[in-house]
PDB file of N, CA and C in Angstrom:
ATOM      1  N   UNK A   1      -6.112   8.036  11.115  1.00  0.00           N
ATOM      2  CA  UNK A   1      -5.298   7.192  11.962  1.00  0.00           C
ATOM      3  C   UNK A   1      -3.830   7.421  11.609  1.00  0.00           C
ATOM      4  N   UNK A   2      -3.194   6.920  12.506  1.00  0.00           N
ATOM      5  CA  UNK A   2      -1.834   6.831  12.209  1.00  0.00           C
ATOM      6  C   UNK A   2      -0.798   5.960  11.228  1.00  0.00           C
ATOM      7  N   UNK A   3       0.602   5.614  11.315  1.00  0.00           N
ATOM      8  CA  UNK A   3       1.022   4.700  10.770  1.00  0.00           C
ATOM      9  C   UNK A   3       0.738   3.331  11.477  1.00  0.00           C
ATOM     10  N   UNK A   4       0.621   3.566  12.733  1.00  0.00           N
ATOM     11  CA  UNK A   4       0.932   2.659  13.566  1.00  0.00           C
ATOM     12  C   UNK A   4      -0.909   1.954  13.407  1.00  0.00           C
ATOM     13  N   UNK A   5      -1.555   3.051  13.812  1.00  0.00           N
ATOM     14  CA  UNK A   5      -2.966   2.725  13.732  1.00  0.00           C
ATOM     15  C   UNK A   5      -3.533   2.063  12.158  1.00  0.00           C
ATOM     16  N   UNK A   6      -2.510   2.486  11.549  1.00  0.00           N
ATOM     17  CA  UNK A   6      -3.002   2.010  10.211  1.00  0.00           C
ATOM     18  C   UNK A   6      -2.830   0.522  10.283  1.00  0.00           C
ATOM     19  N   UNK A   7      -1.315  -0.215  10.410  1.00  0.00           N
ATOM     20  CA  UNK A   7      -0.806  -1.338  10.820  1.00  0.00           C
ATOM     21  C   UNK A   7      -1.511  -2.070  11.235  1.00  0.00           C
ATOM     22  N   UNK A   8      -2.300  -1.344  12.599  1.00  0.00           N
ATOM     23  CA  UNK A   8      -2.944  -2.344  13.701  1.00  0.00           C
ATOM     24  C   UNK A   8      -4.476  -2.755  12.983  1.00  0.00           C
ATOM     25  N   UNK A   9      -5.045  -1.736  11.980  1.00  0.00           N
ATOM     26  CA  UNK A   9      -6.158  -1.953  11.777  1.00  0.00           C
ATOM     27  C   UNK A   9      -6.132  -3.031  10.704  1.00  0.00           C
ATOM     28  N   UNK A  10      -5.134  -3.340   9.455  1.00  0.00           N
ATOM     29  CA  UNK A  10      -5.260  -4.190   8.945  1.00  0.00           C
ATOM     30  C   UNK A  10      -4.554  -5.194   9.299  1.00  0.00           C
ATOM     31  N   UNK A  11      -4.210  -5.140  10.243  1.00  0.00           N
ATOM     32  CA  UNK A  11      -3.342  -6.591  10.810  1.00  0.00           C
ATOM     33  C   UNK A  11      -5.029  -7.100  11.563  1.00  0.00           C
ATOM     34  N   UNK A  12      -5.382  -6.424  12.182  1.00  0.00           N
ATOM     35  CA  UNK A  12      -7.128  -6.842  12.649  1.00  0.00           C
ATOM     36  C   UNK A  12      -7.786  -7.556  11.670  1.00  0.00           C
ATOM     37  N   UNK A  13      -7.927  -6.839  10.378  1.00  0.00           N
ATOM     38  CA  UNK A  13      -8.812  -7.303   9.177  1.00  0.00           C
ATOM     39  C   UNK A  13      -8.722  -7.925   8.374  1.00  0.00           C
ATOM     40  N   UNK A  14      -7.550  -8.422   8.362  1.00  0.00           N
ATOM     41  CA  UNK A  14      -6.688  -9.820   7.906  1.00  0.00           C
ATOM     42  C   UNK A  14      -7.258  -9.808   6.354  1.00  0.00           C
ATOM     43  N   UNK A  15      -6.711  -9.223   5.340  1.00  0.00           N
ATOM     44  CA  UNK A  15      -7.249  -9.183   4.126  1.00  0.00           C
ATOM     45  C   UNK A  15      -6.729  -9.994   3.104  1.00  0.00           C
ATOM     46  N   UNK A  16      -7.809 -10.689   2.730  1.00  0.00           N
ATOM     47  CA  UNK A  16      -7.099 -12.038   1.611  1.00  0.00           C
ATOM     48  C   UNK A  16      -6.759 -11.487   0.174  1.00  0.00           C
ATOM     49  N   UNK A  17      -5.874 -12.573  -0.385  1.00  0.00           N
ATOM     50  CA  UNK A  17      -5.061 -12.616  -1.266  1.00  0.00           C
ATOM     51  C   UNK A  17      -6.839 -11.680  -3.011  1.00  0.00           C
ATOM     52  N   UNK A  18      -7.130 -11.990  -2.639  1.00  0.00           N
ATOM     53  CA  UNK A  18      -8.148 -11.955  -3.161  1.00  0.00           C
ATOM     54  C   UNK A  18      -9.221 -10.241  -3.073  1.00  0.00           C
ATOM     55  N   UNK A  19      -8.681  -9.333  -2.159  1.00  0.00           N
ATOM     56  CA  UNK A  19      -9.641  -8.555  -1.845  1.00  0.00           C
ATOM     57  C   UNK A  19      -8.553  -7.287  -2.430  1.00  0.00           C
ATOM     58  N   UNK A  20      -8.937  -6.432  -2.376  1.00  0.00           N
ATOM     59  CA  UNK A  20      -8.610  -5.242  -2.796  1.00  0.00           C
ATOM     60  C   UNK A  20      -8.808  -3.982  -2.094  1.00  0.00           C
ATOM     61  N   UNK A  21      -7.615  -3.135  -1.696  1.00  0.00           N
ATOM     62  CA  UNK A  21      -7.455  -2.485  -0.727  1.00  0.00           C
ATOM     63  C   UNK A  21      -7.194  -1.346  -1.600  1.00  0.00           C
ATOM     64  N   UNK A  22      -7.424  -0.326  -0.932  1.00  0.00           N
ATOM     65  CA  UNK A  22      -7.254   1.395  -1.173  1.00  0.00           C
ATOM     66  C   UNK A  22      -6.209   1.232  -0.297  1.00  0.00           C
ATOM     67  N   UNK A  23      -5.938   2.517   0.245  1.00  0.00           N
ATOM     68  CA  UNK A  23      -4.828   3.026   1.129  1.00  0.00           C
ATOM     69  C   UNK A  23      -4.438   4.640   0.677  1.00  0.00           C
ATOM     70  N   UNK A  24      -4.763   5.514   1.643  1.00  0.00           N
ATOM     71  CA  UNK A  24      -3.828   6.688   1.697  1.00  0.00           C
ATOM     72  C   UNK A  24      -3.749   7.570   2.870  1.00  0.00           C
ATOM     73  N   UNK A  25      -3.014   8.785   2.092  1.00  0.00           N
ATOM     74  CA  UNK A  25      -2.455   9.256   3.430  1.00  0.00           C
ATOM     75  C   UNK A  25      -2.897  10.528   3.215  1.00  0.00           C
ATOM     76  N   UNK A  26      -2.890  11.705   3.643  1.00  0.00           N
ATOM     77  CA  UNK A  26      -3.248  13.351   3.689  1.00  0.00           C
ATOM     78  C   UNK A  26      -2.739  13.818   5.549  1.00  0.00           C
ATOM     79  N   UNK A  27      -1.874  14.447   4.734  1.00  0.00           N
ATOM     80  CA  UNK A  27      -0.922  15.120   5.793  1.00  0.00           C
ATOM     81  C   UNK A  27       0.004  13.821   6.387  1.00  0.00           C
ATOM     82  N   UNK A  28      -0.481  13.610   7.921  1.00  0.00           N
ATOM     83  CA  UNK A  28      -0.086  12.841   8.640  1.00  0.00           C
ATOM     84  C   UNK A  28      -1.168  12.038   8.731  1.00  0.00           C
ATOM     85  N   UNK A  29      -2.121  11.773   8.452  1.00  0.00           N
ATOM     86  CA  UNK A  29      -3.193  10.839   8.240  1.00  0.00           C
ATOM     87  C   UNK A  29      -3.539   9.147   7.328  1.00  0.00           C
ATOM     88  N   UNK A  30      -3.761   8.306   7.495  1.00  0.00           N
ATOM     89  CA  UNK A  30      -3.807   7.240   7.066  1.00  0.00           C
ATOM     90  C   UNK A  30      -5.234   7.004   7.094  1.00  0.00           C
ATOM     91  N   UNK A  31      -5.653   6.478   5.973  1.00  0.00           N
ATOM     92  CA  UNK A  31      -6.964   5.509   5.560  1.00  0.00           C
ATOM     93  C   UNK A  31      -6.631   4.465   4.733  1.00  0.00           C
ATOM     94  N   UNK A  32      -7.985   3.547   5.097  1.00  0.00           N
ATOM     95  CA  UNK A  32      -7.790   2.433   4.234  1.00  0.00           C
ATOM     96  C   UNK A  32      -9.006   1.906   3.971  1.00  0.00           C
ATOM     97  N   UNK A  33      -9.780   1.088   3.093  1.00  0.00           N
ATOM     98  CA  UNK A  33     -11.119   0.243   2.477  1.00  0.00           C
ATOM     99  C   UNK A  33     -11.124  -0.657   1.804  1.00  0.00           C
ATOM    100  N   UNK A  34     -11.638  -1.572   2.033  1.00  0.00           N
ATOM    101  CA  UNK A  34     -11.672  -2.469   0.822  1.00  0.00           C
ATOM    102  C   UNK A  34     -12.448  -1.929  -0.279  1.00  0.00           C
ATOM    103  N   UNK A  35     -12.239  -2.294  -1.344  1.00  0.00           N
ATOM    104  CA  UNK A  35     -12.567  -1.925  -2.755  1.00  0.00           C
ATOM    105  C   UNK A  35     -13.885  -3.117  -3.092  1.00  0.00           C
ATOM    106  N   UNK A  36     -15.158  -2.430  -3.571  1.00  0.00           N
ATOM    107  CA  UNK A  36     -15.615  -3.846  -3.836  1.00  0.00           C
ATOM    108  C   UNK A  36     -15.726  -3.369  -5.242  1.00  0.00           C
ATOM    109  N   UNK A  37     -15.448  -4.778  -6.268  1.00  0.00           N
ATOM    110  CA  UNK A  37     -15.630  -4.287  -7.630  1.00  0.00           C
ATOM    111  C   UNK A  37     -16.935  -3.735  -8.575  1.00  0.00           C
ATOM    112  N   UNK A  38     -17.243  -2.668  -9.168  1.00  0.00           N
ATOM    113  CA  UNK A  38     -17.901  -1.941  -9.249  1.00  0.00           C
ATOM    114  C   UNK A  38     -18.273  -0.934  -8.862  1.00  0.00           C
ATOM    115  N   UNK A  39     -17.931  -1.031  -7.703  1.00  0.00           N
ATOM    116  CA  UNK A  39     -18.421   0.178  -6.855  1.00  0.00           C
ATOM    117  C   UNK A  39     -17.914   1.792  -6.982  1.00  0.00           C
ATOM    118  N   UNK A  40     -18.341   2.669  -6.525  1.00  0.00           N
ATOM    119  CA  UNK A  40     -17.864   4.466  -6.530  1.00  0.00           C
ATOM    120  C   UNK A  40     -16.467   3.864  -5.694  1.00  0.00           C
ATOM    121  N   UNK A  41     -15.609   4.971  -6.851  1.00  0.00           N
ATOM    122  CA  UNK A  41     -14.415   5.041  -5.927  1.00  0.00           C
ATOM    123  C   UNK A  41     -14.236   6.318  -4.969  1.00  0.00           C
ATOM    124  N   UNK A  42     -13.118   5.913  -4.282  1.00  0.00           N
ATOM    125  CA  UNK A  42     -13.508   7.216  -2.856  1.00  0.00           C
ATOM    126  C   UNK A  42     -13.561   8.225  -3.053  1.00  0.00           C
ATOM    127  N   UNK A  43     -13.853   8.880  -2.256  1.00  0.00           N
ATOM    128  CA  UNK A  43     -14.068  10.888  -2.558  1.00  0.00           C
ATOM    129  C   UNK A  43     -12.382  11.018  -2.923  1.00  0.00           C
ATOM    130  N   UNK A  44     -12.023  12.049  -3.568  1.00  0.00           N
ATOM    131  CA  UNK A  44     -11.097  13.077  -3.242  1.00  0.00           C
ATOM    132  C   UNK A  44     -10.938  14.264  -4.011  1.00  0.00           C
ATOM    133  N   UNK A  45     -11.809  14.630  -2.948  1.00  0.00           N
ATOM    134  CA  UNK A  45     -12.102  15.823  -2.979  1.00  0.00           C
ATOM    135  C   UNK A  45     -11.996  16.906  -1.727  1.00  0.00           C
ATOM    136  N   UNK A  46     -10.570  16.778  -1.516  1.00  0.00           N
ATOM    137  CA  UNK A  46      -9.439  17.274  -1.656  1.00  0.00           C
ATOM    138  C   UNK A  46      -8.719  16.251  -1.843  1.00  0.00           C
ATOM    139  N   UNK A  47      -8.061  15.933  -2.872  1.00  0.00           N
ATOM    140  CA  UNK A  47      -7.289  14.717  -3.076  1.00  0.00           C
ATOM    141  C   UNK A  47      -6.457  14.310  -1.597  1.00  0.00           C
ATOM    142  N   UNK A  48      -5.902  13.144  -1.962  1.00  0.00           N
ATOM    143  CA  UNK A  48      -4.881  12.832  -0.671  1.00  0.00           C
ATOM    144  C   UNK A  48      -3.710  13.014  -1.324  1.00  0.00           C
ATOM    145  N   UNK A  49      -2.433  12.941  -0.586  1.00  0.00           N
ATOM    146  CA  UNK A  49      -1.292  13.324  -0.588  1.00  0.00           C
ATOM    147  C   UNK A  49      -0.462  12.311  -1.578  1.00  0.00           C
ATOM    148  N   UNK A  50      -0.934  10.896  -0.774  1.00  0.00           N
ATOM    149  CA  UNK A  50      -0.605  10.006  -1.519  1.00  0.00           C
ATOM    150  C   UNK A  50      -1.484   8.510  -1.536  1.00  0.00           C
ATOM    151  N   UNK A  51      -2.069   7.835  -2.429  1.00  0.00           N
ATOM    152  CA  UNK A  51      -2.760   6.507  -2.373  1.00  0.00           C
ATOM    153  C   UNK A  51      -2.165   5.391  -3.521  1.00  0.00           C
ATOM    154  N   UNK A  52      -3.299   4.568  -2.687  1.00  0.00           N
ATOM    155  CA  UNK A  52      -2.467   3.220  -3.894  1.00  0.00           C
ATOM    156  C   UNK A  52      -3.953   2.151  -3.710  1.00  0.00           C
ATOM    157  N   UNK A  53      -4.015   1.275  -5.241  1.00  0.00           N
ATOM    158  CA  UNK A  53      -4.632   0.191  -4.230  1.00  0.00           C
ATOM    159  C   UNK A  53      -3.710  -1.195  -4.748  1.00  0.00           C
ATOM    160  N   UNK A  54      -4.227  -2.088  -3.623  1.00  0.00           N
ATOM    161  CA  UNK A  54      -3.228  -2.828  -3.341  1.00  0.00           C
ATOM    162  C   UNK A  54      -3.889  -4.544  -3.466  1.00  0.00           C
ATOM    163  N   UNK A  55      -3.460  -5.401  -4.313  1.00  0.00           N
ATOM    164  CA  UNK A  55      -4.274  -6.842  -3.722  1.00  0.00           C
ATOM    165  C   UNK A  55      -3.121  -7.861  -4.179  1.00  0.00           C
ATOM    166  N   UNK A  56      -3.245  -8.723  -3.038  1.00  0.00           N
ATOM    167  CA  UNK A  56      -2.010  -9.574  -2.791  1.00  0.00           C
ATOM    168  C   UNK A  56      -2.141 -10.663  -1.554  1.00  0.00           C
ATOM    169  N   UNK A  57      -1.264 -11.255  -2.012  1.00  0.00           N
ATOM    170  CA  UNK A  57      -1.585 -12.646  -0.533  1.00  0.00           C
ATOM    171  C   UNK A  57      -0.616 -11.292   0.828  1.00  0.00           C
ATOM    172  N   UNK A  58      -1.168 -11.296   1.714  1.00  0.00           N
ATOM    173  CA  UNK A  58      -1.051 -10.890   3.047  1.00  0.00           C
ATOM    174  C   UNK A  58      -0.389 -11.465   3.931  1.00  0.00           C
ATOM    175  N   UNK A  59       0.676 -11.503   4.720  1.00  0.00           N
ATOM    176  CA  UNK A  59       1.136 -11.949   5.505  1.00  0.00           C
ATOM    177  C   UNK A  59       0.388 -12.431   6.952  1.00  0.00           C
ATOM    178  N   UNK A  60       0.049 -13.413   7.193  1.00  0.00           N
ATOM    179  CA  UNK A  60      -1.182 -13.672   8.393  1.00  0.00           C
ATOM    180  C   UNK A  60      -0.455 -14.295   9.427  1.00  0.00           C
ATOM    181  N   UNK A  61      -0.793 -14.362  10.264  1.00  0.00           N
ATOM    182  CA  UNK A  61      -0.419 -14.724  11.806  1.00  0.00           C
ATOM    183  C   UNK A  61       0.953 -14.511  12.187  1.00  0.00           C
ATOM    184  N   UNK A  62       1.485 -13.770  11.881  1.00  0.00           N
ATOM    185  CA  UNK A  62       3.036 -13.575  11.939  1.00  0.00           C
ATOM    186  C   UNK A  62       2.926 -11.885  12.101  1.00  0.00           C
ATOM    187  N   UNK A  63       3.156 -11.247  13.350  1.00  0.00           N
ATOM    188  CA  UNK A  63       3.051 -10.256  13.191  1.00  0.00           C
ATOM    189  C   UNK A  63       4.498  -9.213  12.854  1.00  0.00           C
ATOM    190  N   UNK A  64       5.406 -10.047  12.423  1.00  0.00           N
ATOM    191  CA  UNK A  64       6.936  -9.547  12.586  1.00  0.00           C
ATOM    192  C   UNK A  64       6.660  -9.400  10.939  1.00  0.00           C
ATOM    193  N   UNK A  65       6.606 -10.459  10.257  1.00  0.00           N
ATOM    194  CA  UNK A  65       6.203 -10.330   8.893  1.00  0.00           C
ATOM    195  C   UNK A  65       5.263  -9.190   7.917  1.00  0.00           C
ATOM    196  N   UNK A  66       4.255  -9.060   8.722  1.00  0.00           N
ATOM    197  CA  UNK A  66       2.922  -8.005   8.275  1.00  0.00           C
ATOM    198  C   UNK A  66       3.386  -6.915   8.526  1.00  0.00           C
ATOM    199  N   UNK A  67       4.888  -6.626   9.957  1.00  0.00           N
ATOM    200  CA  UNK A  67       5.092  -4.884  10.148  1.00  0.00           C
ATOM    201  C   UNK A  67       6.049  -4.851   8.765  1.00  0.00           C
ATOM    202  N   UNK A  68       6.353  -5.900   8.748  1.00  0.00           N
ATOM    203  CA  UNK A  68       7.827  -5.375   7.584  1.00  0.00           C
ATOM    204  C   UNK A  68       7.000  -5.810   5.833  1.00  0.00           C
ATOM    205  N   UNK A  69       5.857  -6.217   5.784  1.00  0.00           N
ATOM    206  CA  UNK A  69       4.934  -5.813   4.537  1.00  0.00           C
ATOM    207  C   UNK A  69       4.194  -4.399   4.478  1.00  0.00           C
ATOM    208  N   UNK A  70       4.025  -3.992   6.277  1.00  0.00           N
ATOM    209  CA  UNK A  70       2.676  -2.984   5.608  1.00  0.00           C
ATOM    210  C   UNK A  70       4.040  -1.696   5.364  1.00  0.00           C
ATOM    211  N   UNK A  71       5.032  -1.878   6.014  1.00  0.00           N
ATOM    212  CA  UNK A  71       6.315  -0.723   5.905  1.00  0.00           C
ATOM    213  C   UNK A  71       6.316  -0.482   4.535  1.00  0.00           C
ATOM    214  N   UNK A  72       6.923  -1.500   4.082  1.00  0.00           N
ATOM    215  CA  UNK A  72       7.045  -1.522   2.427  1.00  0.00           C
ATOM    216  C   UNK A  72       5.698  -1.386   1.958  1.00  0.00           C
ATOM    217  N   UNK A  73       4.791  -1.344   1.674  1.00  0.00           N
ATOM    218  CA  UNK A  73       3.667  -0.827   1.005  1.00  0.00           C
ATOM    219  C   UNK A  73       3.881   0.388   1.208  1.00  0.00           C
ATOM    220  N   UNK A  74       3.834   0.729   2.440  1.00  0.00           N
ATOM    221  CA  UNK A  74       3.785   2.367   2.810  1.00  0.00           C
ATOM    222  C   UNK A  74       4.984   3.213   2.001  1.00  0.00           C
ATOM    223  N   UNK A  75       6.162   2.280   2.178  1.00  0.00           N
ATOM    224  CA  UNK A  75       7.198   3.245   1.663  1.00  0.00           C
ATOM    225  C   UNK A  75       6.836   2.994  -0.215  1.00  0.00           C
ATOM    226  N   UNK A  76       6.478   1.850  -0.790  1.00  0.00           N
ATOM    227  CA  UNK A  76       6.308   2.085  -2.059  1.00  0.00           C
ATOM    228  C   UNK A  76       4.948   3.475  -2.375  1.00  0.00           C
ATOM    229  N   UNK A  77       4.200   2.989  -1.358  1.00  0.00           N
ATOM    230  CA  UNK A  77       3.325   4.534  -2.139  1.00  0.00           C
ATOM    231  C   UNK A  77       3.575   5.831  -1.610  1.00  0.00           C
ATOM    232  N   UNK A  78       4.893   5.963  -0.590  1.00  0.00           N
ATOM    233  CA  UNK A  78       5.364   7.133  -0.573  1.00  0.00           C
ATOM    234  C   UNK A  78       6.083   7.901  -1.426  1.00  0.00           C
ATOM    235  N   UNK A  79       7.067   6.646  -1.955  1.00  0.00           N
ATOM    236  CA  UNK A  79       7.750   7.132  -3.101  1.00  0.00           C
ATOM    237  C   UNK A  79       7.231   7.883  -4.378  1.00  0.00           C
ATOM    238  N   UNK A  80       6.135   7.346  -4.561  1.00  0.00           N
ATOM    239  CA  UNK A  80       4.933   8.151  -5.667  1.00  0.00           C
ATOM    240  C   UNK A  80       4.881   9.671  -5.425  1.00  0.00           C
ATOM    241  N   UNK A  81       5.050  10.422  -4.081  1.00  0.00           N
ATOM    242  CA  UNK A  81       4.997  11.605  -3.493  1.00  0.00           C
ATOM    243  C   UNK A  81       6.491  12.011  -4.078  1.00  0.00           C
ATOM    244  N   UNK A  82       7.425  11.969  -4.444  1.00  0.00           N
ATOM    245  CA  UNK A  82       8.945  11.895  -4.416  1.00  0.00           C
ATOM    246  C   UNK A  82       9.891  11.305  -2.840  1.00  0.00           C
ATOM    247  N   UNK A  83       9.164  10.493  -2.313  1.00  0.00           N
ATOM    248  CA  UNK A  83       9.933   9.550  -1.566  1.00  0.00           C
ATOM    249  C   UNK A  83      10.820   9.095  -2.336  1.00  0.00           C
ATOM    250  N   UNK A  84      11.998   8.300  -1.570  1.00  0.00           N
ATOM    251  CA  UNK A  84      12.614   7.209  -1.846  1.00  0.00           C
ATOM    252  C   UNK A  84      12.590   6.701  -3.133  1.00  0.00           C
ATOM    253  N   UNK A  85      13.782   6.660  -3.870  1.00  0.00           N
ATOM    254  CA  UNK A  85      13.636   5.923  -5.361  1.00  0.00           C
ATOM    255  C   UNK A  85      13.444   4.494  -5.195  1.00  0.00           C
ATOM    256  N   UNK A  86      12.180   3.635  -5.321  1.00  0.00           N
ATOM    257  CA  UNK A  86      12.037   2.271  -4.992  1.00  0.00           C
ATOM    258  C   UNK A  86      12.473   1.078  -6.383  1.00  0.00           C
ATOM    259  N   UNK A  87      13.229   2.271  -6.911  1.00  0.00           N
ATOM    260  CA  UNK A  87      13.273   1.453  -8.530  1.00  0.00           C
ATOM    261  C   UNK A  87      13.660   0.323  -8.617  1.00  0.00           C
ATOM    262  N   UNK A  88      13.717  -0.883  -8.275  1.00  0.00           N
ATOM    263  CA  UNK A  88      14.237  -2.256  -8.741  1.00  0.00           C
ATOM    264  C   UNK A  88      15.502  -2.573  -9.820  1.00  0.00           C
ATOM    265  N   UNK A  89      14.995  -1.933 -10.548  1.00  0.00           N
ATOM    266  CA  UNK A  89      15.324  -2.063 -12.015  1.00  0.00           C
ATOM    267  C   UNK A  89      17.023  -1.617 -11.983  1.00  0.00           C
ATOM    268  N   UNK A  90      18.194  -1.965 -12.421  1.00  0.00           N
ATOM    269  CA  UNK A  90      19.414  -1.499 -12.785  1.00  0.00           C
ATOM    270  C   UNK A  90      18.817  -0.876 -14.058  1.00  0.00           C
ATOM    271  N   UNK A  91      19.655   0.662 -14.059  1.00  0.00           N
ATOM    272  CA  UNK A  91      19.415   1.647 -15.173  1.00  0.00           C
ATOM    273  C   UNK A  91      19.886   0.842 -15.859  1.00  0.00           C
ATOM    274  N   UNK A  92      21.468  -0.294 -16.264  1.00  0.00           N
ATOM    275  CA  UNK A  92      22.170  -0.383 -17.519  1.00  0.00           C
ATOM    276  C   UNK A  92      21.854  -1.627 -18.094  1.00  0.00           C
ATOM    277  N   UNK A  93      20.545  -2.123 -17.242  1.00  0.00           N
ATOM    278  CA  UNK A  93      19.817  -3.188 -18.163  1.00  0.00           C
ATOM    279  C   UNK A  93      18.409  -3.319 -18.664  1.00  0.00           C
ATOM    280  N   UNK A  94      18.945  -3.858 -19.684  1.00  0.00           N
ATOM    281  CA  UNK A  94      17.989  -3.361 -20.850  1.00  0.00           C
ATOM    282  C   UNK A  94      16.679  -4.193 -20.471  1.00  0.00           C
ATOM    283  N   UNK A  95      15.782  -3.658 -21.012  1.00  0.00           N
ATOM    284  CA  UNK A  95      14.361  -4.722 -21.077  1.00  0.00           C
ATOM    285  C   UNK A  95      14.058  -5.225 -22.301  1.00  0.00           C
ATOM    286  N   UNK A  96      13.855  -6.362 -22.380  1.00  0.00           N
ATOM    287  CA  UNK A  96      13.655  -7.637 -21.281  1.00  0.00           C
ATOM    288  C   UNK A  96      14.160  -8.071 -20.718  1.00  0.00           C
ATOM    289  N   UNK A  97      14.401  -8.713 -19.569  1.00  0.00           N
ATOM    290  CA  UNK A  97      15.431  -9.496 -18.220  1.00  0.00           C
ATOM    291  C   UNK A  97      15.525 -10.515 -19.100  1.00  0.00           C
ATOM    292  N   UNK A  98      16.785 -11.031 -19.137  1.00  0.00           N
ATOM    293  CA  UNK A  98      17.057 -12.123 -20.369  1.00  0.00           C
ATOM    294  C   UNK A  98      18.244 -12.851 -19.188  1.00  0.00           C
ATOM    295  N   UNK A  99      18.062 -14.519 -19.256  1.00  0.00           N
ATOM    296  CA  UNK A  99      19.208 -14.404 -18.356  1.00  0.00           C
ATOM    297  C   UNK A  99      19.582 -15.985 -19.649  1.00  0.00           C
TER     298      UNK A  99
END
């Protein structure tokens, strides 16, 4: 599927705070599954390009909200590919965040 198709399919499947999602991409391609715990994890075999898994409260009935969550998911596990530096972090502070 697409980006777009990707979007539409978990905006369909409305996934709770509670469940656990795969996600990747190969080429121009998008997949996604829920994870059940224990279980075989997915083939890759040919690896994908780029994946992640993901579990978190979901943005629900708001579909303006969920395009601008599943974006950012997408762009954080693009960055893993050498996308976009998503670093948070200021280089000139130190760890621990001390305020």
């Amino acid at each position: 599927m697409d980006r777009a198709e990707l979007f539409g399919s978990l905006a369909e499947a409305a996934p709770g705070r509670e469940d656990i999602l795969y996600v990747e991409r190969r080429g121009e391609a998008y997949a996604w599954h829920r994870v059940n715990p224990g279980a075989e994890p997915p083939p890759t075999n040919p690896g994908p390009d780029v994946w992640m898994y993901f579990s978190g409260a979901w943005p629900q009935g708001d579909p303006i909200r969920l395009q601008a969550f599943c974006e950012d998911m997408v762009a954080e596990m693009e960055s893993m590919a050498g996308g976009d530096d998503r670093c948070r972090w200021p280089v000139d502070q130190p760890w621990p965040i001390t305020h």
